[in-house]
C-alpha atoms as a PDB file:
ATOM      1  CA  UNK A   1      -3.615 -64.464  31.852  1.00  0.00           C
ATOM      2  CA  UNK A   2      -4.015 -68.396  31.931  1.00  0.00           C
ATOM      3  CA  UNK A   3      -2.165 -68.711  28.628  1.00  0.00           C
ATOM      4  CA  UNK A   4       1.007 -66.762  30.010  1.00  0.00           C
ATOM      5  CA  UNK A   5       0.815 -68.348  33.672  1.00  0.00           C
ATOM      6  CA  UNK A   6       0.598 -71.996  31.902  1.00  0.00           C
ATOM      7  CA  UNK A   7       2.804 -71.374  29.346  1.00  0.00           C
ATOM      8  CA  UNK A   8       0.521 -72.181  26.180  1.00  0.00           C
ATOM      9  CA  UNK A   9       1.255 -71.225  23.108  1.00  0.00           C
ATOM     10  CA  UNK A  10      -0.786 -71.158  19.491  1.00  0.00           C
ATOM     11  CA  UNK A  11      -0.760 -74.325  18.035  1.00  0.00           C
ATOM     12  CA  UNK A  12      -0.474 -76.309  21.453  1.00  0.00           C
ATOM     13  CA  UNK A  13      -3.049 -79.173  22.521  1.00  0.00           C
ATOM     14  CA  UNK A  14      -4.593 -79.141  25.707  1.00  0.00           C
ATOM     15  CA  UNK A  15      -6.456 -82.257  26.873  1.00  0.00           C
ATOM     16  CA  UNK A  16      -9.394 -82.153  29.460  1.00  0.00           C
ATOM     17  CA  UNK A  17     -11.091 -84.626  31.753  1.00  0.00           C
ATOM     18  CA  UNK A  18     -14.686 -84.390  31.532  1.00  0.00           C
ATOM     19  CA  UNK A  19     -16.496 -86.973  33.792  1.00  0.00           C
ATOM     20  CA  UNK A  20     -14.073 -89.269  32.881  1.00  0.00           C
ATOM     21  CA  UNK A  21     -13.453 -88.843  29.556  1.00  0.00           C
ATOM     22  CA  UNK A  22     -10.644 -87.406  27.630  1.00  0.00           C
ATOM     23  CA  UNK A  23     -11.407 -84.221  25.338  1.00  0.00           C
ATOM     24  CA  UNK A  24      -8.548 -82.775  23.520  1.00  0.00           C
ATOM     25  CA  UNK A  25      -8.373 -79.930  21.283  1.00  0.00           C
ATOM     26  CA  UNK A  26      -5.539 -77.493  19.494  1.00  0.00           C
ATOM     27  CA  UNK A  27      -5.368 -74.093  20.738  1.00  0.00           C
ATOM     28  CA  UNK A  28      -6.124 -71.809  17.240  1.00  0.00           C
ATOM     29  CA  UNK A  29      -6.476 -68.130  19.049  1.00  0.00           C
ATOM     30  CA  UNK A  30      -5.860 -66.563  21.957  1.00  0.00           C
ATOM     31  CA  UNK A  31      -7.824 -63.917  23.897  1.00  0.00           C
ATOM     32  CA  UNK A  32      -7.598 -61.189  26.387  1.00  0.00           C
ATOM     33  CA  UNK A  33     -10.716 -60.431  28.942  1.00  0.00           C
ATOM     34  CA  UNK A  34     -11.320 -57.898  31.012  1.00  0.00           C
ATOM     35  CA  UNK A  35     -12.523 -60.012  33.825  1.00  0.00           C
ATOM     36  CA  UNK A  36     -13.484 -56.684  36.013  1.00  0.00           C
ATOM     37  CA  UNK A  37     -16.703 -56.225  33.567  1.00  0.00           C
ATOM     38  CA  UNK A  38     -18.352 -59.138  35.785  1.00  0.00           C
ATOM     39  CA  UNK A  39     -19.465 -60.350  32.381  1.00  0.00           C
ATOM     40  CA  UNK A  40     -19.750 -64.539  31.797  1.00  0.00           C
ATOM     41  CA  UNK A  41     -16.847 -65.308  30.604  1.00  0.00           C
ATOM     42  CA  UNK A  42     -14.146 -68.498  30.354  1.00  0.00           C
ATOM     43  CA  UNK A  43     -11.235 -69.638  30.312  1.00  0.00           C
ATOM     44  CA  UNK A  44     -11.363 -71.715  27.239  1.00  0.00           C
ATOM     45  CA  UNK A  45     -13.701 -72.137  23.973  1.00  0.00           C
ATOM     46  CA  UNK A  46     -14.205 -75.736  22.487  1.00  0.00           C
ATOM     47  CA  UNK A  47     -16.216 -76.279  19.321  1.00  0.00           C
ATOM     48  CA  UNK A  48     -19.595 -77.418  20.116  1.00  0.00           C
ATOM     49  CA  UNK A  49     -18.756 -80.817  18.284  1.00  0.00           C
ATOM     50  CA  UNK A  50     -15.987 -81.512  20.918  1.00  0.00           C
ATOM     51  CA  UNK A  51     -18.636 -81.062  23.483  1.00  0.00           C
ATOM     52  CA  UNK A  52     -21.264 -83.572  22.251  1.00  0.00           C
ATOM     53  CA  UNK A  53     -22.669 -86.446  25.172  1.00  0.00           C
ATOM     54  CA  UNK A  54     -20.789 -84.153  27.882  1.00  0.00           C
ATOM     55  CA  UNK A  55     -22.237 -83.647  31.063  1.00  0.00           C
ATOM     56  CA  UNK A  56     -23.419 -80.171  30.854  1.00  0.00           C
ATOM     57  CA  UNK A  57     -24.163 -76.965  33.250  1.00  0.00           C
ATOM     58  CA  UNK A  58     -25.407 -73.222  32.303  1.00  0.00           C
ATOM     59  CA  UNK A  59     -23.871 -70.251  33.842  1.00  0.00           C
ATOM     60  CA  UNK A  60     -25.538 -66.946  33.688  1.00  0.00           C
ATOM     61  CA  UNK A  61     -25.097 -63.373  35.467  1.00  0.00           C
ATOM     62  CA  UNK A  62     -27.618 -60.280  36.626  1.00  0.00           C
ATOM     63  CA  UNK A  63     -27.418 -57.143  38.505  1.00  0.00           C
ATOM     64  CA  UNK A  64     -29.005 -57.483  41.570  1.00  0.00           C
ATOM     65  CA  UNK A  65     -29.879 -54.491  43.434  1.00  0.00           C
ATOM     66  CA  UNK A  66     -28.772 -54.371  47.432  1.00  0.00           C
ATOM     67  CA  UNK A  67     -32.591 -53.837  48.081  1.00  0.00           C
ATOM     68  CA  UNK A  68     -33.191 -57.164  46.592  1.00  0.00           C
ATOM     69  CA  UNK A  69     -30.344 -59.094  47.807  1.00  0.00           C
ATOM     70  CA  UNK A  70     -32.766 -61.691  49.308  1.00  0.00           C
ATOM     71  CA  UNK A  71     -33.851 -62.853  45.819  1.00  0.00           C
ATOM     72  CA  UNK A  72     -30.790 -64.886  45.466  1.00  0.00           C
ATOM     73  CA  UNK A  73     -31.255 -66.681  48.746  1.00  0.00           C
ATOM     74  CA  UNK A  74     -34.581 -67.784  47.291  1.00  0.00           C
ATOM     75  CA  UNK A  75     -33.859 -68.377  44.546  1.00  0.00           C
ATOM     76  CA  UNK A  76     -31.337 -71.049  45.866  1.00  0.00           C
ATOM     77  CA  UNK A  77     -34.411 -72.316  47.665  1.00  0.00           C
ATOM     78  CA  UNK A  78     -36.688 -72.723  44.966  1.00  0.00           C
ATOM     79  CA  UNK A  79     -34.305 -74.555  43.048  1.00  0.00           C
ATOM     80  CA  UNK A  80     -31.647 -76.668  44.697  1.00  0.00           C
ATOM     81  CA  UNK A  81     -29.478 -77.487  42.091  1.00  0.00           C
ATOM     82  CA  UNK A  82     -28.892 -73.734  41.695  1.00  0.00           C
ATOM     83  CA  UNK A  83     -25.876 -72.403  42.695  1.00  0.00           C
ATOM     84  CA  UNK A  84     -26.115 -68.698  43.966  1.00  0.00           C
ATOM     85  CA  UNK A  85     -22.725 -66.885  43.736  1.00  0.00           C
ATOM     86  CA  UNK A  86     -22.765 -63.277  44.975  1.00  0.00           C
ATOM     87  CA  UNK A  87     -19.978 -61.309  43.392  1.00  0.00           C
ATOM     88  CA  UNK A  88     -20.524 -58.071  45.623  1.00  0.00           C
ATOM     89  CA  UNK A  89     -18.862 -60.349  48.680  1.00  0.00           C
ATOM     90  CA  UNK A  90     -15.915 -61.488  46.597  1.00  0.00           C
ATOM     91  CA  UNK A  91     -14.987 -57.898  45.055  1.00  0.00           C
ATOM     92  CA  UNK A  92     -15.491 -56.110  48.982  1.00  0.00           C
ATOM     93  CA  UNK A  93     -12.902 -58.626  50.096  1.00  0.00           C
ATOM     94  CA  UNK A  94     -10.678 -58.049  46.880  1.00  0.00           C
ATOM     95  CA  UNK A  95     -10.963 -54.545  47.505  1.00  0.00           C
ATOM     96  CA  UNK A  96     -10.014 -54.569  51.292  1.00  0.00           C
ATOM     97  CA  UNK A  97      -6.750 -56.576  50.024  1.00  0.00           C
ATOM     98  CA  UNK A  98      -5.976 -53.769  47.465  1.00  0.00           C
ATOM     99  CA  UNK A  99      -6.598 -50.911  50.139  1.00  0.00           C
ATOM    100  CA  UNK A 100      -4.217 -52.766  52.631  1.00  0.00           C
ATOM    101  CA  UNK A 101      -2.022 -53.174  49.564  1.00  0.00           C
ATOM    102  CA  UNK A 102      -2.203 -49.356  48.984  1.00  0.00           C
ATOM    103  CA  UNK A 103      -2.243 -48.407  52.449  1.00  0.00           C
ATOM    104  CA  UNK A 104       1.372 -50.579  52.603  1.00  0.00           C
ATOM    105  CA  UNK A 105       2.618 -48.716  49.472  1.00  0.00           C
ATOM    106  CA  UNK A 106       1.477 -45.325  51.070  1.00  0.00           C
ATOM    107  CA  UNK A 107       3.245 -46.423  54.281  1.00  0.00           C
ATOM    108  CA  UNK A 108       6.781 -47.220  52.283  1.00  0.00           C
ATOM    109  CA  UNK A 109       6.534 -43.507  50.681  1.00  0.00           C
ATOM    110  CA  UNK A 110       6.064 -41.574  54.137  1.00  0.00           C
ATOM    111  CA  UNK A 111       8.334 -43.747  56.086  1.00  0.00           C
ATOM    112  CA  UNK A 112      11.311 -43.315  52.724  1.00  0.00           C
ATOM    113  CA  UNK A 113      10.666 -39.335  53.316  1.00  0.00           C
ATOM    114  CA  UNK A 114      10.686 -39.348  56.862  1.00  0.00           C
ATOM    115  CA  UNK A 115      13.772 -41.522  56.993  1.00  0.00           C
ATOM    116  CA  UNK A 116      15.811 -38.660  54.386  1.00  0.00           C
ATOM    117  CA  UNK A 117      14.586 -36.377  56.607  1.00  0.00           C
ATOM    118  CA  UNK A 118      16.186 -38.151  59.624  1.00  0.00           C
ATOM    119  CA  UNK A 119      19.224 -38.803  57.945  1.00  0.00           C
ATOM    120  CA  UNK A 120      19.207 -34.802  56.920  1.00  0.00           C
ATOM    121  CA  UNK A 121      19.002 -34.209  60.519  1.00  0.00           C
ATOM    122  CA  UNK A 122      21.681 -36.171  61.845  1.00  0.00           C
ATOM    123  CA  UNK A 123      24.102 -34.963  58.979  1.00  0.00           C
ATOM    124  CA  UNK A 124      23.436 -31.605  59.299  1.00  0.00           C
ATOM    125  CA  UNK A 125      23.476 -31.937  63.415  1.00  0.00           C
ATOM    126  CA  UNK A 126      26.832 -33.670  62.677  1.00  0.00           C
ATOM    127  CA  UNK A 127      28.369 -30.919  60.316  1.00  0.00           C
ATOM    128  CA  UNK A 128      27.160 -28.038  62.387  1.00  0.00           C
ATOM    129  CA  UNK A 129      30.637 -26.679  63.430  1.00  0.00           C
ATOM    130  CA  UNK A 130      31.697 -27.124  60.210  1.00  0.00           C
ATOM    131  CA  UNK A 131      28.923 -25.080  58.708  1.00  0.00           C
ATOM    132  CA  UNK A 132      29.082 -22.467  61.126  1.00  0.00           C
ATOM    133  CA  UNK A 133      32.453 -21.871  60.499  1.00  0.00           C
ATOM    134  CA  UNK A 134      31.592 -21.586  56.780  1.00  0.00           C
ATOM    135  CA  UNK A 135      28.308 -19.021  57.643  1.00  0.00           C
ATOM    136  CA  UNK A 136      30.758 -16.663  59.254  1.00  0.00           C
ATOM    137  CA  UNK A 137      33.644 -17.016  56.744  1.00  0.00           C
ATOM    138  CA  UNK A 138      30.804 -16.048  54.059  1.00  0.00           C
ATOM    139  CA  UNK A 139      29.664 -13.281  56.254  1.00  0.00           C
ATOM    140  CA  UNK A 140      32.812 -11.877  57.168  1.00  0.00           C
ATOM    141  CA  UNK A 141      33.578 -11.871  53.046  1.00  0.00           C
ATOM    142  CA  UNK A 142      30.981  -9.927  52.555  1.00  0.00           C
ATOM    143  CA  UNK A 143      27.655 -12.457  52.091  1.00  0.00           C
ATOM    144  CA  UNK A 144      24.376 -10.867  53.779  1.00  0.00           C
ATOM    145  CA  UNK A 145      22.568 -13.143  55.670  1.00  0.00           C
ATOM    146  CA  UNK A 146      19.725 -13.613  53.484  1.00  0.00           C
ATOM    147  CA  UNK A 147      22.330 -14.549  50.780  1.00  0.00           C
ATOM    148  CA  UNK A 148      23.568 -17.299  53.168  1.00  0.00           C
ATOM    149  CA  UNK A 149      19.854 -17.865  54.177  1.00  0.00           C
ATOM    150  CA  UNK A 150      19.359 -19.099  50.185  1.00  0.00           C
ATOM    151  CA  UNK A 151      21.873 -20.525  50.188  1.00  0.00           C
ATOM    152  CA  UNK A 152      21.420 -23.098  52.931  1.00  0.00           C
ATOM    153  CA  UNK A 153      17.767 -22.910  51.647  1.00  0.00           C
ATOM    154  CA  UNK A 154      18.225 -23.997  47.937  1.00  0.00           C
ATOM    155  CA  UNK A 155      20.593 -27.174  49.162  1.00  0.00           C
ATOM    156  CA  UNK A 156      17.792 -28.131  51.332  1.00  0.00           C
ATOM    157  CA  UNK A 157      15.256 -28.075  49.014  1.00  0.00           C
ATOM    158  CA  UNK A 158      17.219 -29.746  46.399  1.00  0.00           C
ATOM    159  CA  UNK A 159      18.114 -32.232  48.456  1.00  0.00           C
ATOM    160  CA  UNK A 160      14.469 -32.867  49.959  1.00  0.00           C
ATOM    161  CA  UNK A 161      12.979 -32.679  46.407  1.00  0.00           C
ATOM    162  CA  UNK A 162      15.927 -35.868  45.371  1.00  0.00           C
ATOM    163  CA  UNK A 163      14.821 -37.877  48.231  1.00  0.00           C
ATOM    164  CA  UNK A 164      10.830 -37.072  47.059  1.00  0.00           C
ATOM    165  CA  UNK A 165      12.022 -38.300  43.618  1.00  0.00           C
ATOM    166  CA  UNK A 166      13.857 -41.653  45.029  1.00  0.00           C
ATOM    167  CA  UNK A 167      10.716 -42.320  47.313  1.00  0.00           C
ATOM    168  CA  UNK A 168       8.038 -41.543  44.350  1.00  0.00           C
ATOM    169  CA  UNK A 169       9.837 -43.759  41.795  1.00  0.00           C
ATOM    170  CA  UNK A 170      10.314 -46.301  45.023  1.00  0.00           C
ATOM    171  CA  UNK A 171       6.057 -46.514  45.475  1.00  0.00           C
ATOM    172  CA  UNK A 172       5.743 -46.701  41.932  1.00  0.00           C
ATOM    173  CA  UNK A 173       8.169 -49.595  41.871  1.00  0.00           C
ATOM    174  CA  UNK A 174       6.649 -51.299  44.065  1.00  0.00           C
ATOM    175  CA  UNK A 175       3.110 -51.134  43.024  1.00  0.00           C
ATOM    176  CA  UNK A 176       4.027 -51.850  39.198  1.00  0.00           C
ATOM    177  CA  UNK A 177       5.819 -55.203  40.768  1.00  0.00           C
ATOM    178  CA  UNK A 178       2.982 -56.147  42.710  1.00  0.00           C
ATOM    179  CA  UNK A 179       0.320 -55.480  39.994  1.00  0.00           C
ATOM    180  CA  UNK A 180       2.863 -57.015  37.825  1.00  0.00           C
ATOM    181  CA  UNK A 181       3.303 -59.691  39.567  1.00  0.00           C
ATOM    182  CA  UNK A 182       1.114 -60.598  42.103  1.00  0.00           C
ATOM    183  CA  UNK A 183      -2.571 -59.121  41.420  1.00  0.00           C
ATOM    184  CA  UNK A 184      -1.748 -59.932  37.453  1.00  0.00           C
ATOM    185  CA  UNK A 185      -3.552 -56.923  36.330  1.00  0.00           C
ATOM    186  CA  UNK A 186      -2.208 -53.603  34.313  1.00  0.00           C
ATOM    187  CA  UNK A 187      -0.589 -50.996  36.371  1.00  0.00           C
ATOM    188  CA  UNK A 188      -2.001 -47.596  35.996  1.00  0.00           C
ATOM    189  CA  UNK A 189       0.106 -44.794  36.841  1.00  0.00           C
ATOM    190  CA  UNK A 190      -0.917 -41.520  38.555  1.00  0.00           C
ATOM    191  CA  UNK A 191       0.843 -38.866  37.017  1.00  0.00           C
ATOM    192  CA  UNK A 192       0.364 -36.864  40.866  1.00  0.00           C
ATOM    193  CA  UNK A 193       2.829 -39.469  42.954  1.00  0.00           C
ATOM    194  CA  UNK A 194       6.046 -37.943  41.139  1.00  0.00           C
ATOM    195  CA  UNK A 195       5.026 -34.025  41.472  1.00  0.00           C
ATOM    196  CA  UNK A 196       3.751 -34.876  45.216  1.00  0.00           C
ATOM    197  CA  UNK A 197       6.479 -36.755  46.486  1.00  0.00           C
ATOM    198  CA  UNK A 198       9.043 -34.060  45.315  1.00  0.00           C
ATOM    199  CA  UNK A 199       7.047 -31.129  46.855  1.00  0.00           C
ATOM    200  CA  UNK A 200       6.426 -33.214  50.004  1.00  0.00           C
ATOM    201  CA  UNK A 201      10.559 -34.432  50.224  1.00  0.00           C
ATOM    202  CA  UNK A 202      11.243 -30.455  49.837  1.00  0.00           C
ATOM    203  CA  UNK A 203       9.253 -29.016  52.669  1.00  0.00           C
ATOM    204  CA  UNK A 204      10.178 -31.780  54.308  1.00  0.00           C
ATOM    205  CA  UNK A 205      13.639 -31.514  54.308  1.00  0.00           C
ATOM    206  CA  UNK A 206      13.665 -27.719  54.774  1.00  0.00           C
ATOM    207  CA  UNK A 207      11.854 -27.945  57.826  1.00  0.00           C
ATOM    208  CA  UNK A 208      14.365 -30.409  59.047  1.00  0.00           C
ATOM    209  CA  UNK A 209      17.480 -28.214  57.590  1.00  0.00           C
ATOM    210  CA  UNK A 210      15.746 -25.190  59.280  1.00  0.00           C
ATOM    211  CA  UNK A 211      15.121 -26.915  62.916  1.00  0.00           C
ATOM    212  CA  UNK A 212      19.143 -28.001  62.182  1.00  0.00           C
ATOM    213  CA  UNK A 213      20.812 -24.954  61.626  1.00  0.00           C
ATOM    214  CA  UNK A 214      18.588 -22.102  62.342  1.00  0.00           C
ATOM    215  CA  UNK A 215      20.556 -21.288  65.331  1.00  0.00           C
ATOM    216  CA  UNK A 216      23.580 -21.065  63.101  1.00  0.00           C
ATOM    217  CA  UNK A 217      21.955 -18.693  60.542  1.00  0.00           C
ATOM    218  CA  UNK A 218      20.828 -16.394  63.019  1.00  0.00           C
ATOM    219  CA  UNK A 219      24.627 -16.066  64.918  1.00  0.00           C
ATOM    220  CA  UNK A 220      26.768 -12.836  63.746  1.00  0.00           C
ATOM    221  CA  UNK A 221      30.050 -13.886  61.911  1.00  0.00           C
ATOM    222  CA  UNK A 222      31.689 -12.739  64.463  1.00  0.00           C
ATOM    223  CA  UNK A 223      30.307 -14.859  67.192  1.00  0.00           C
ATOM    224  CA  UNK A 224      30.445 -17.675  64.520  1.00  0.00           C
ATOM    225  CA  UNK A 225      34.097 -17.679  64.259  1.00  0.00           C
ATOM    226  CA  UNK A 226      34.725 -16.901  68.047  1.00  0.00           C
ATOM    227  CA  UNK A 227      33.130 -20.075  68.823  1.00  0.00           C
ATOM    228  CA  UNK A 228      34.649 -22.499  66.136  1.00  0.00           C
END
């Protein structure tokens, strides 16, 4: 809020130019609003006696349906001193800001999995002699291929669902930090990103360990040790 962004404290004493002259006060309380209720609403409080031979305006607010949004533009019309401020305009352009914001955040979570998965690839492309070699000493100790199958399997998937956990605590970094932050307003967390972003890292990266090494699971132990 304004108190935490100006550093005020109870007991401080602001001092305000009204018109030209100097109003001062002691701050006794402080407040928290929920500015999203698009009730009126300010900033700061001042005993009416503080505010006696000010220059003075009213503020009000009403719902105005879409089918009557022309009311306000007459309204301005009848009455030129009125000053016609449409909310519905200000929160559509807050909210495309927050859905690019989102969109960004949704962007960094694919593009962490996708990168694990690339990185999967390569190591596993890298290491394929090597894990050949160990397929067919397994094999020719005994291991059925569907035992080797599971096992290649379960290291995938743990390793996927790790990189769904770094990328789901990443996004939910970032978006605490920039409601934090930035958009000053509480963070609300969505218990789905963590339980998503582990499934989606583990099918990720056992499609990528599969397209890897499924040539290698399929290859007799003998064959695999010929070759390596």
């Amino acid at each position: 809020g304004i108190a935490k962004t100006l550093h005020i404290q109870l007991g401080d004493t602001l001092r305000f130019d009204v018109a030209g002259q100097t109003v001062e006060a002691p701050v006794t309380s402080l407040r928290k609003l929920d500015w999203g209720s698009m009730r009126v609403n300010f900033f700061v409080i001042l005993p009416t006696a503080k505010m006696q031979g000010l220059p003075e305006t009213y503020i009000t607010a009403f719902h105005l349906p879409p089918a009557k949004a022309a009311l306000g533009n007459q309204l301005a019309a009848a009455f030129p001193n009125i000053t016609v401020v449409n909310t519905d305009l200000i929160l559509r352009q807050i909210q495309q800001v927050l859905d690019q914001v989102i969109a960004a955040v949704e962007f960094l979570f694919v593009f962490t999995l996708l990168a694990g998965v690339t990185v999967l690839y390569a190591a596993l492309s890298g290491a394929r002699d090597e894990r050949k070699r160990d397929a067919g000493l397994l094999k020719a100790l005994g291991a059925s291929a569907a035992l080797v199958r599971q096992t290649q399997y379960a290291e995938f998937l743990v390793v996927g669902g790790l990189a769904g956990l770094l990328a789901s605590v990443g996004a939910i970094g970032v978006g605490w930090g920039l409601s934090q932050y930035v958009f000053d307003f509480p963070y609300r967390f969505n218990v789905w990103i963590v339980p998503v972003g582990v499934v989606s890292g583990m099918i990720c990266a056992f499609a990528g360990g599969w397209l890897g090494l499924r040539e290698v699971l399929r290859q007799p132990a003998l064959a695999t040790l010929r070759d390596v």
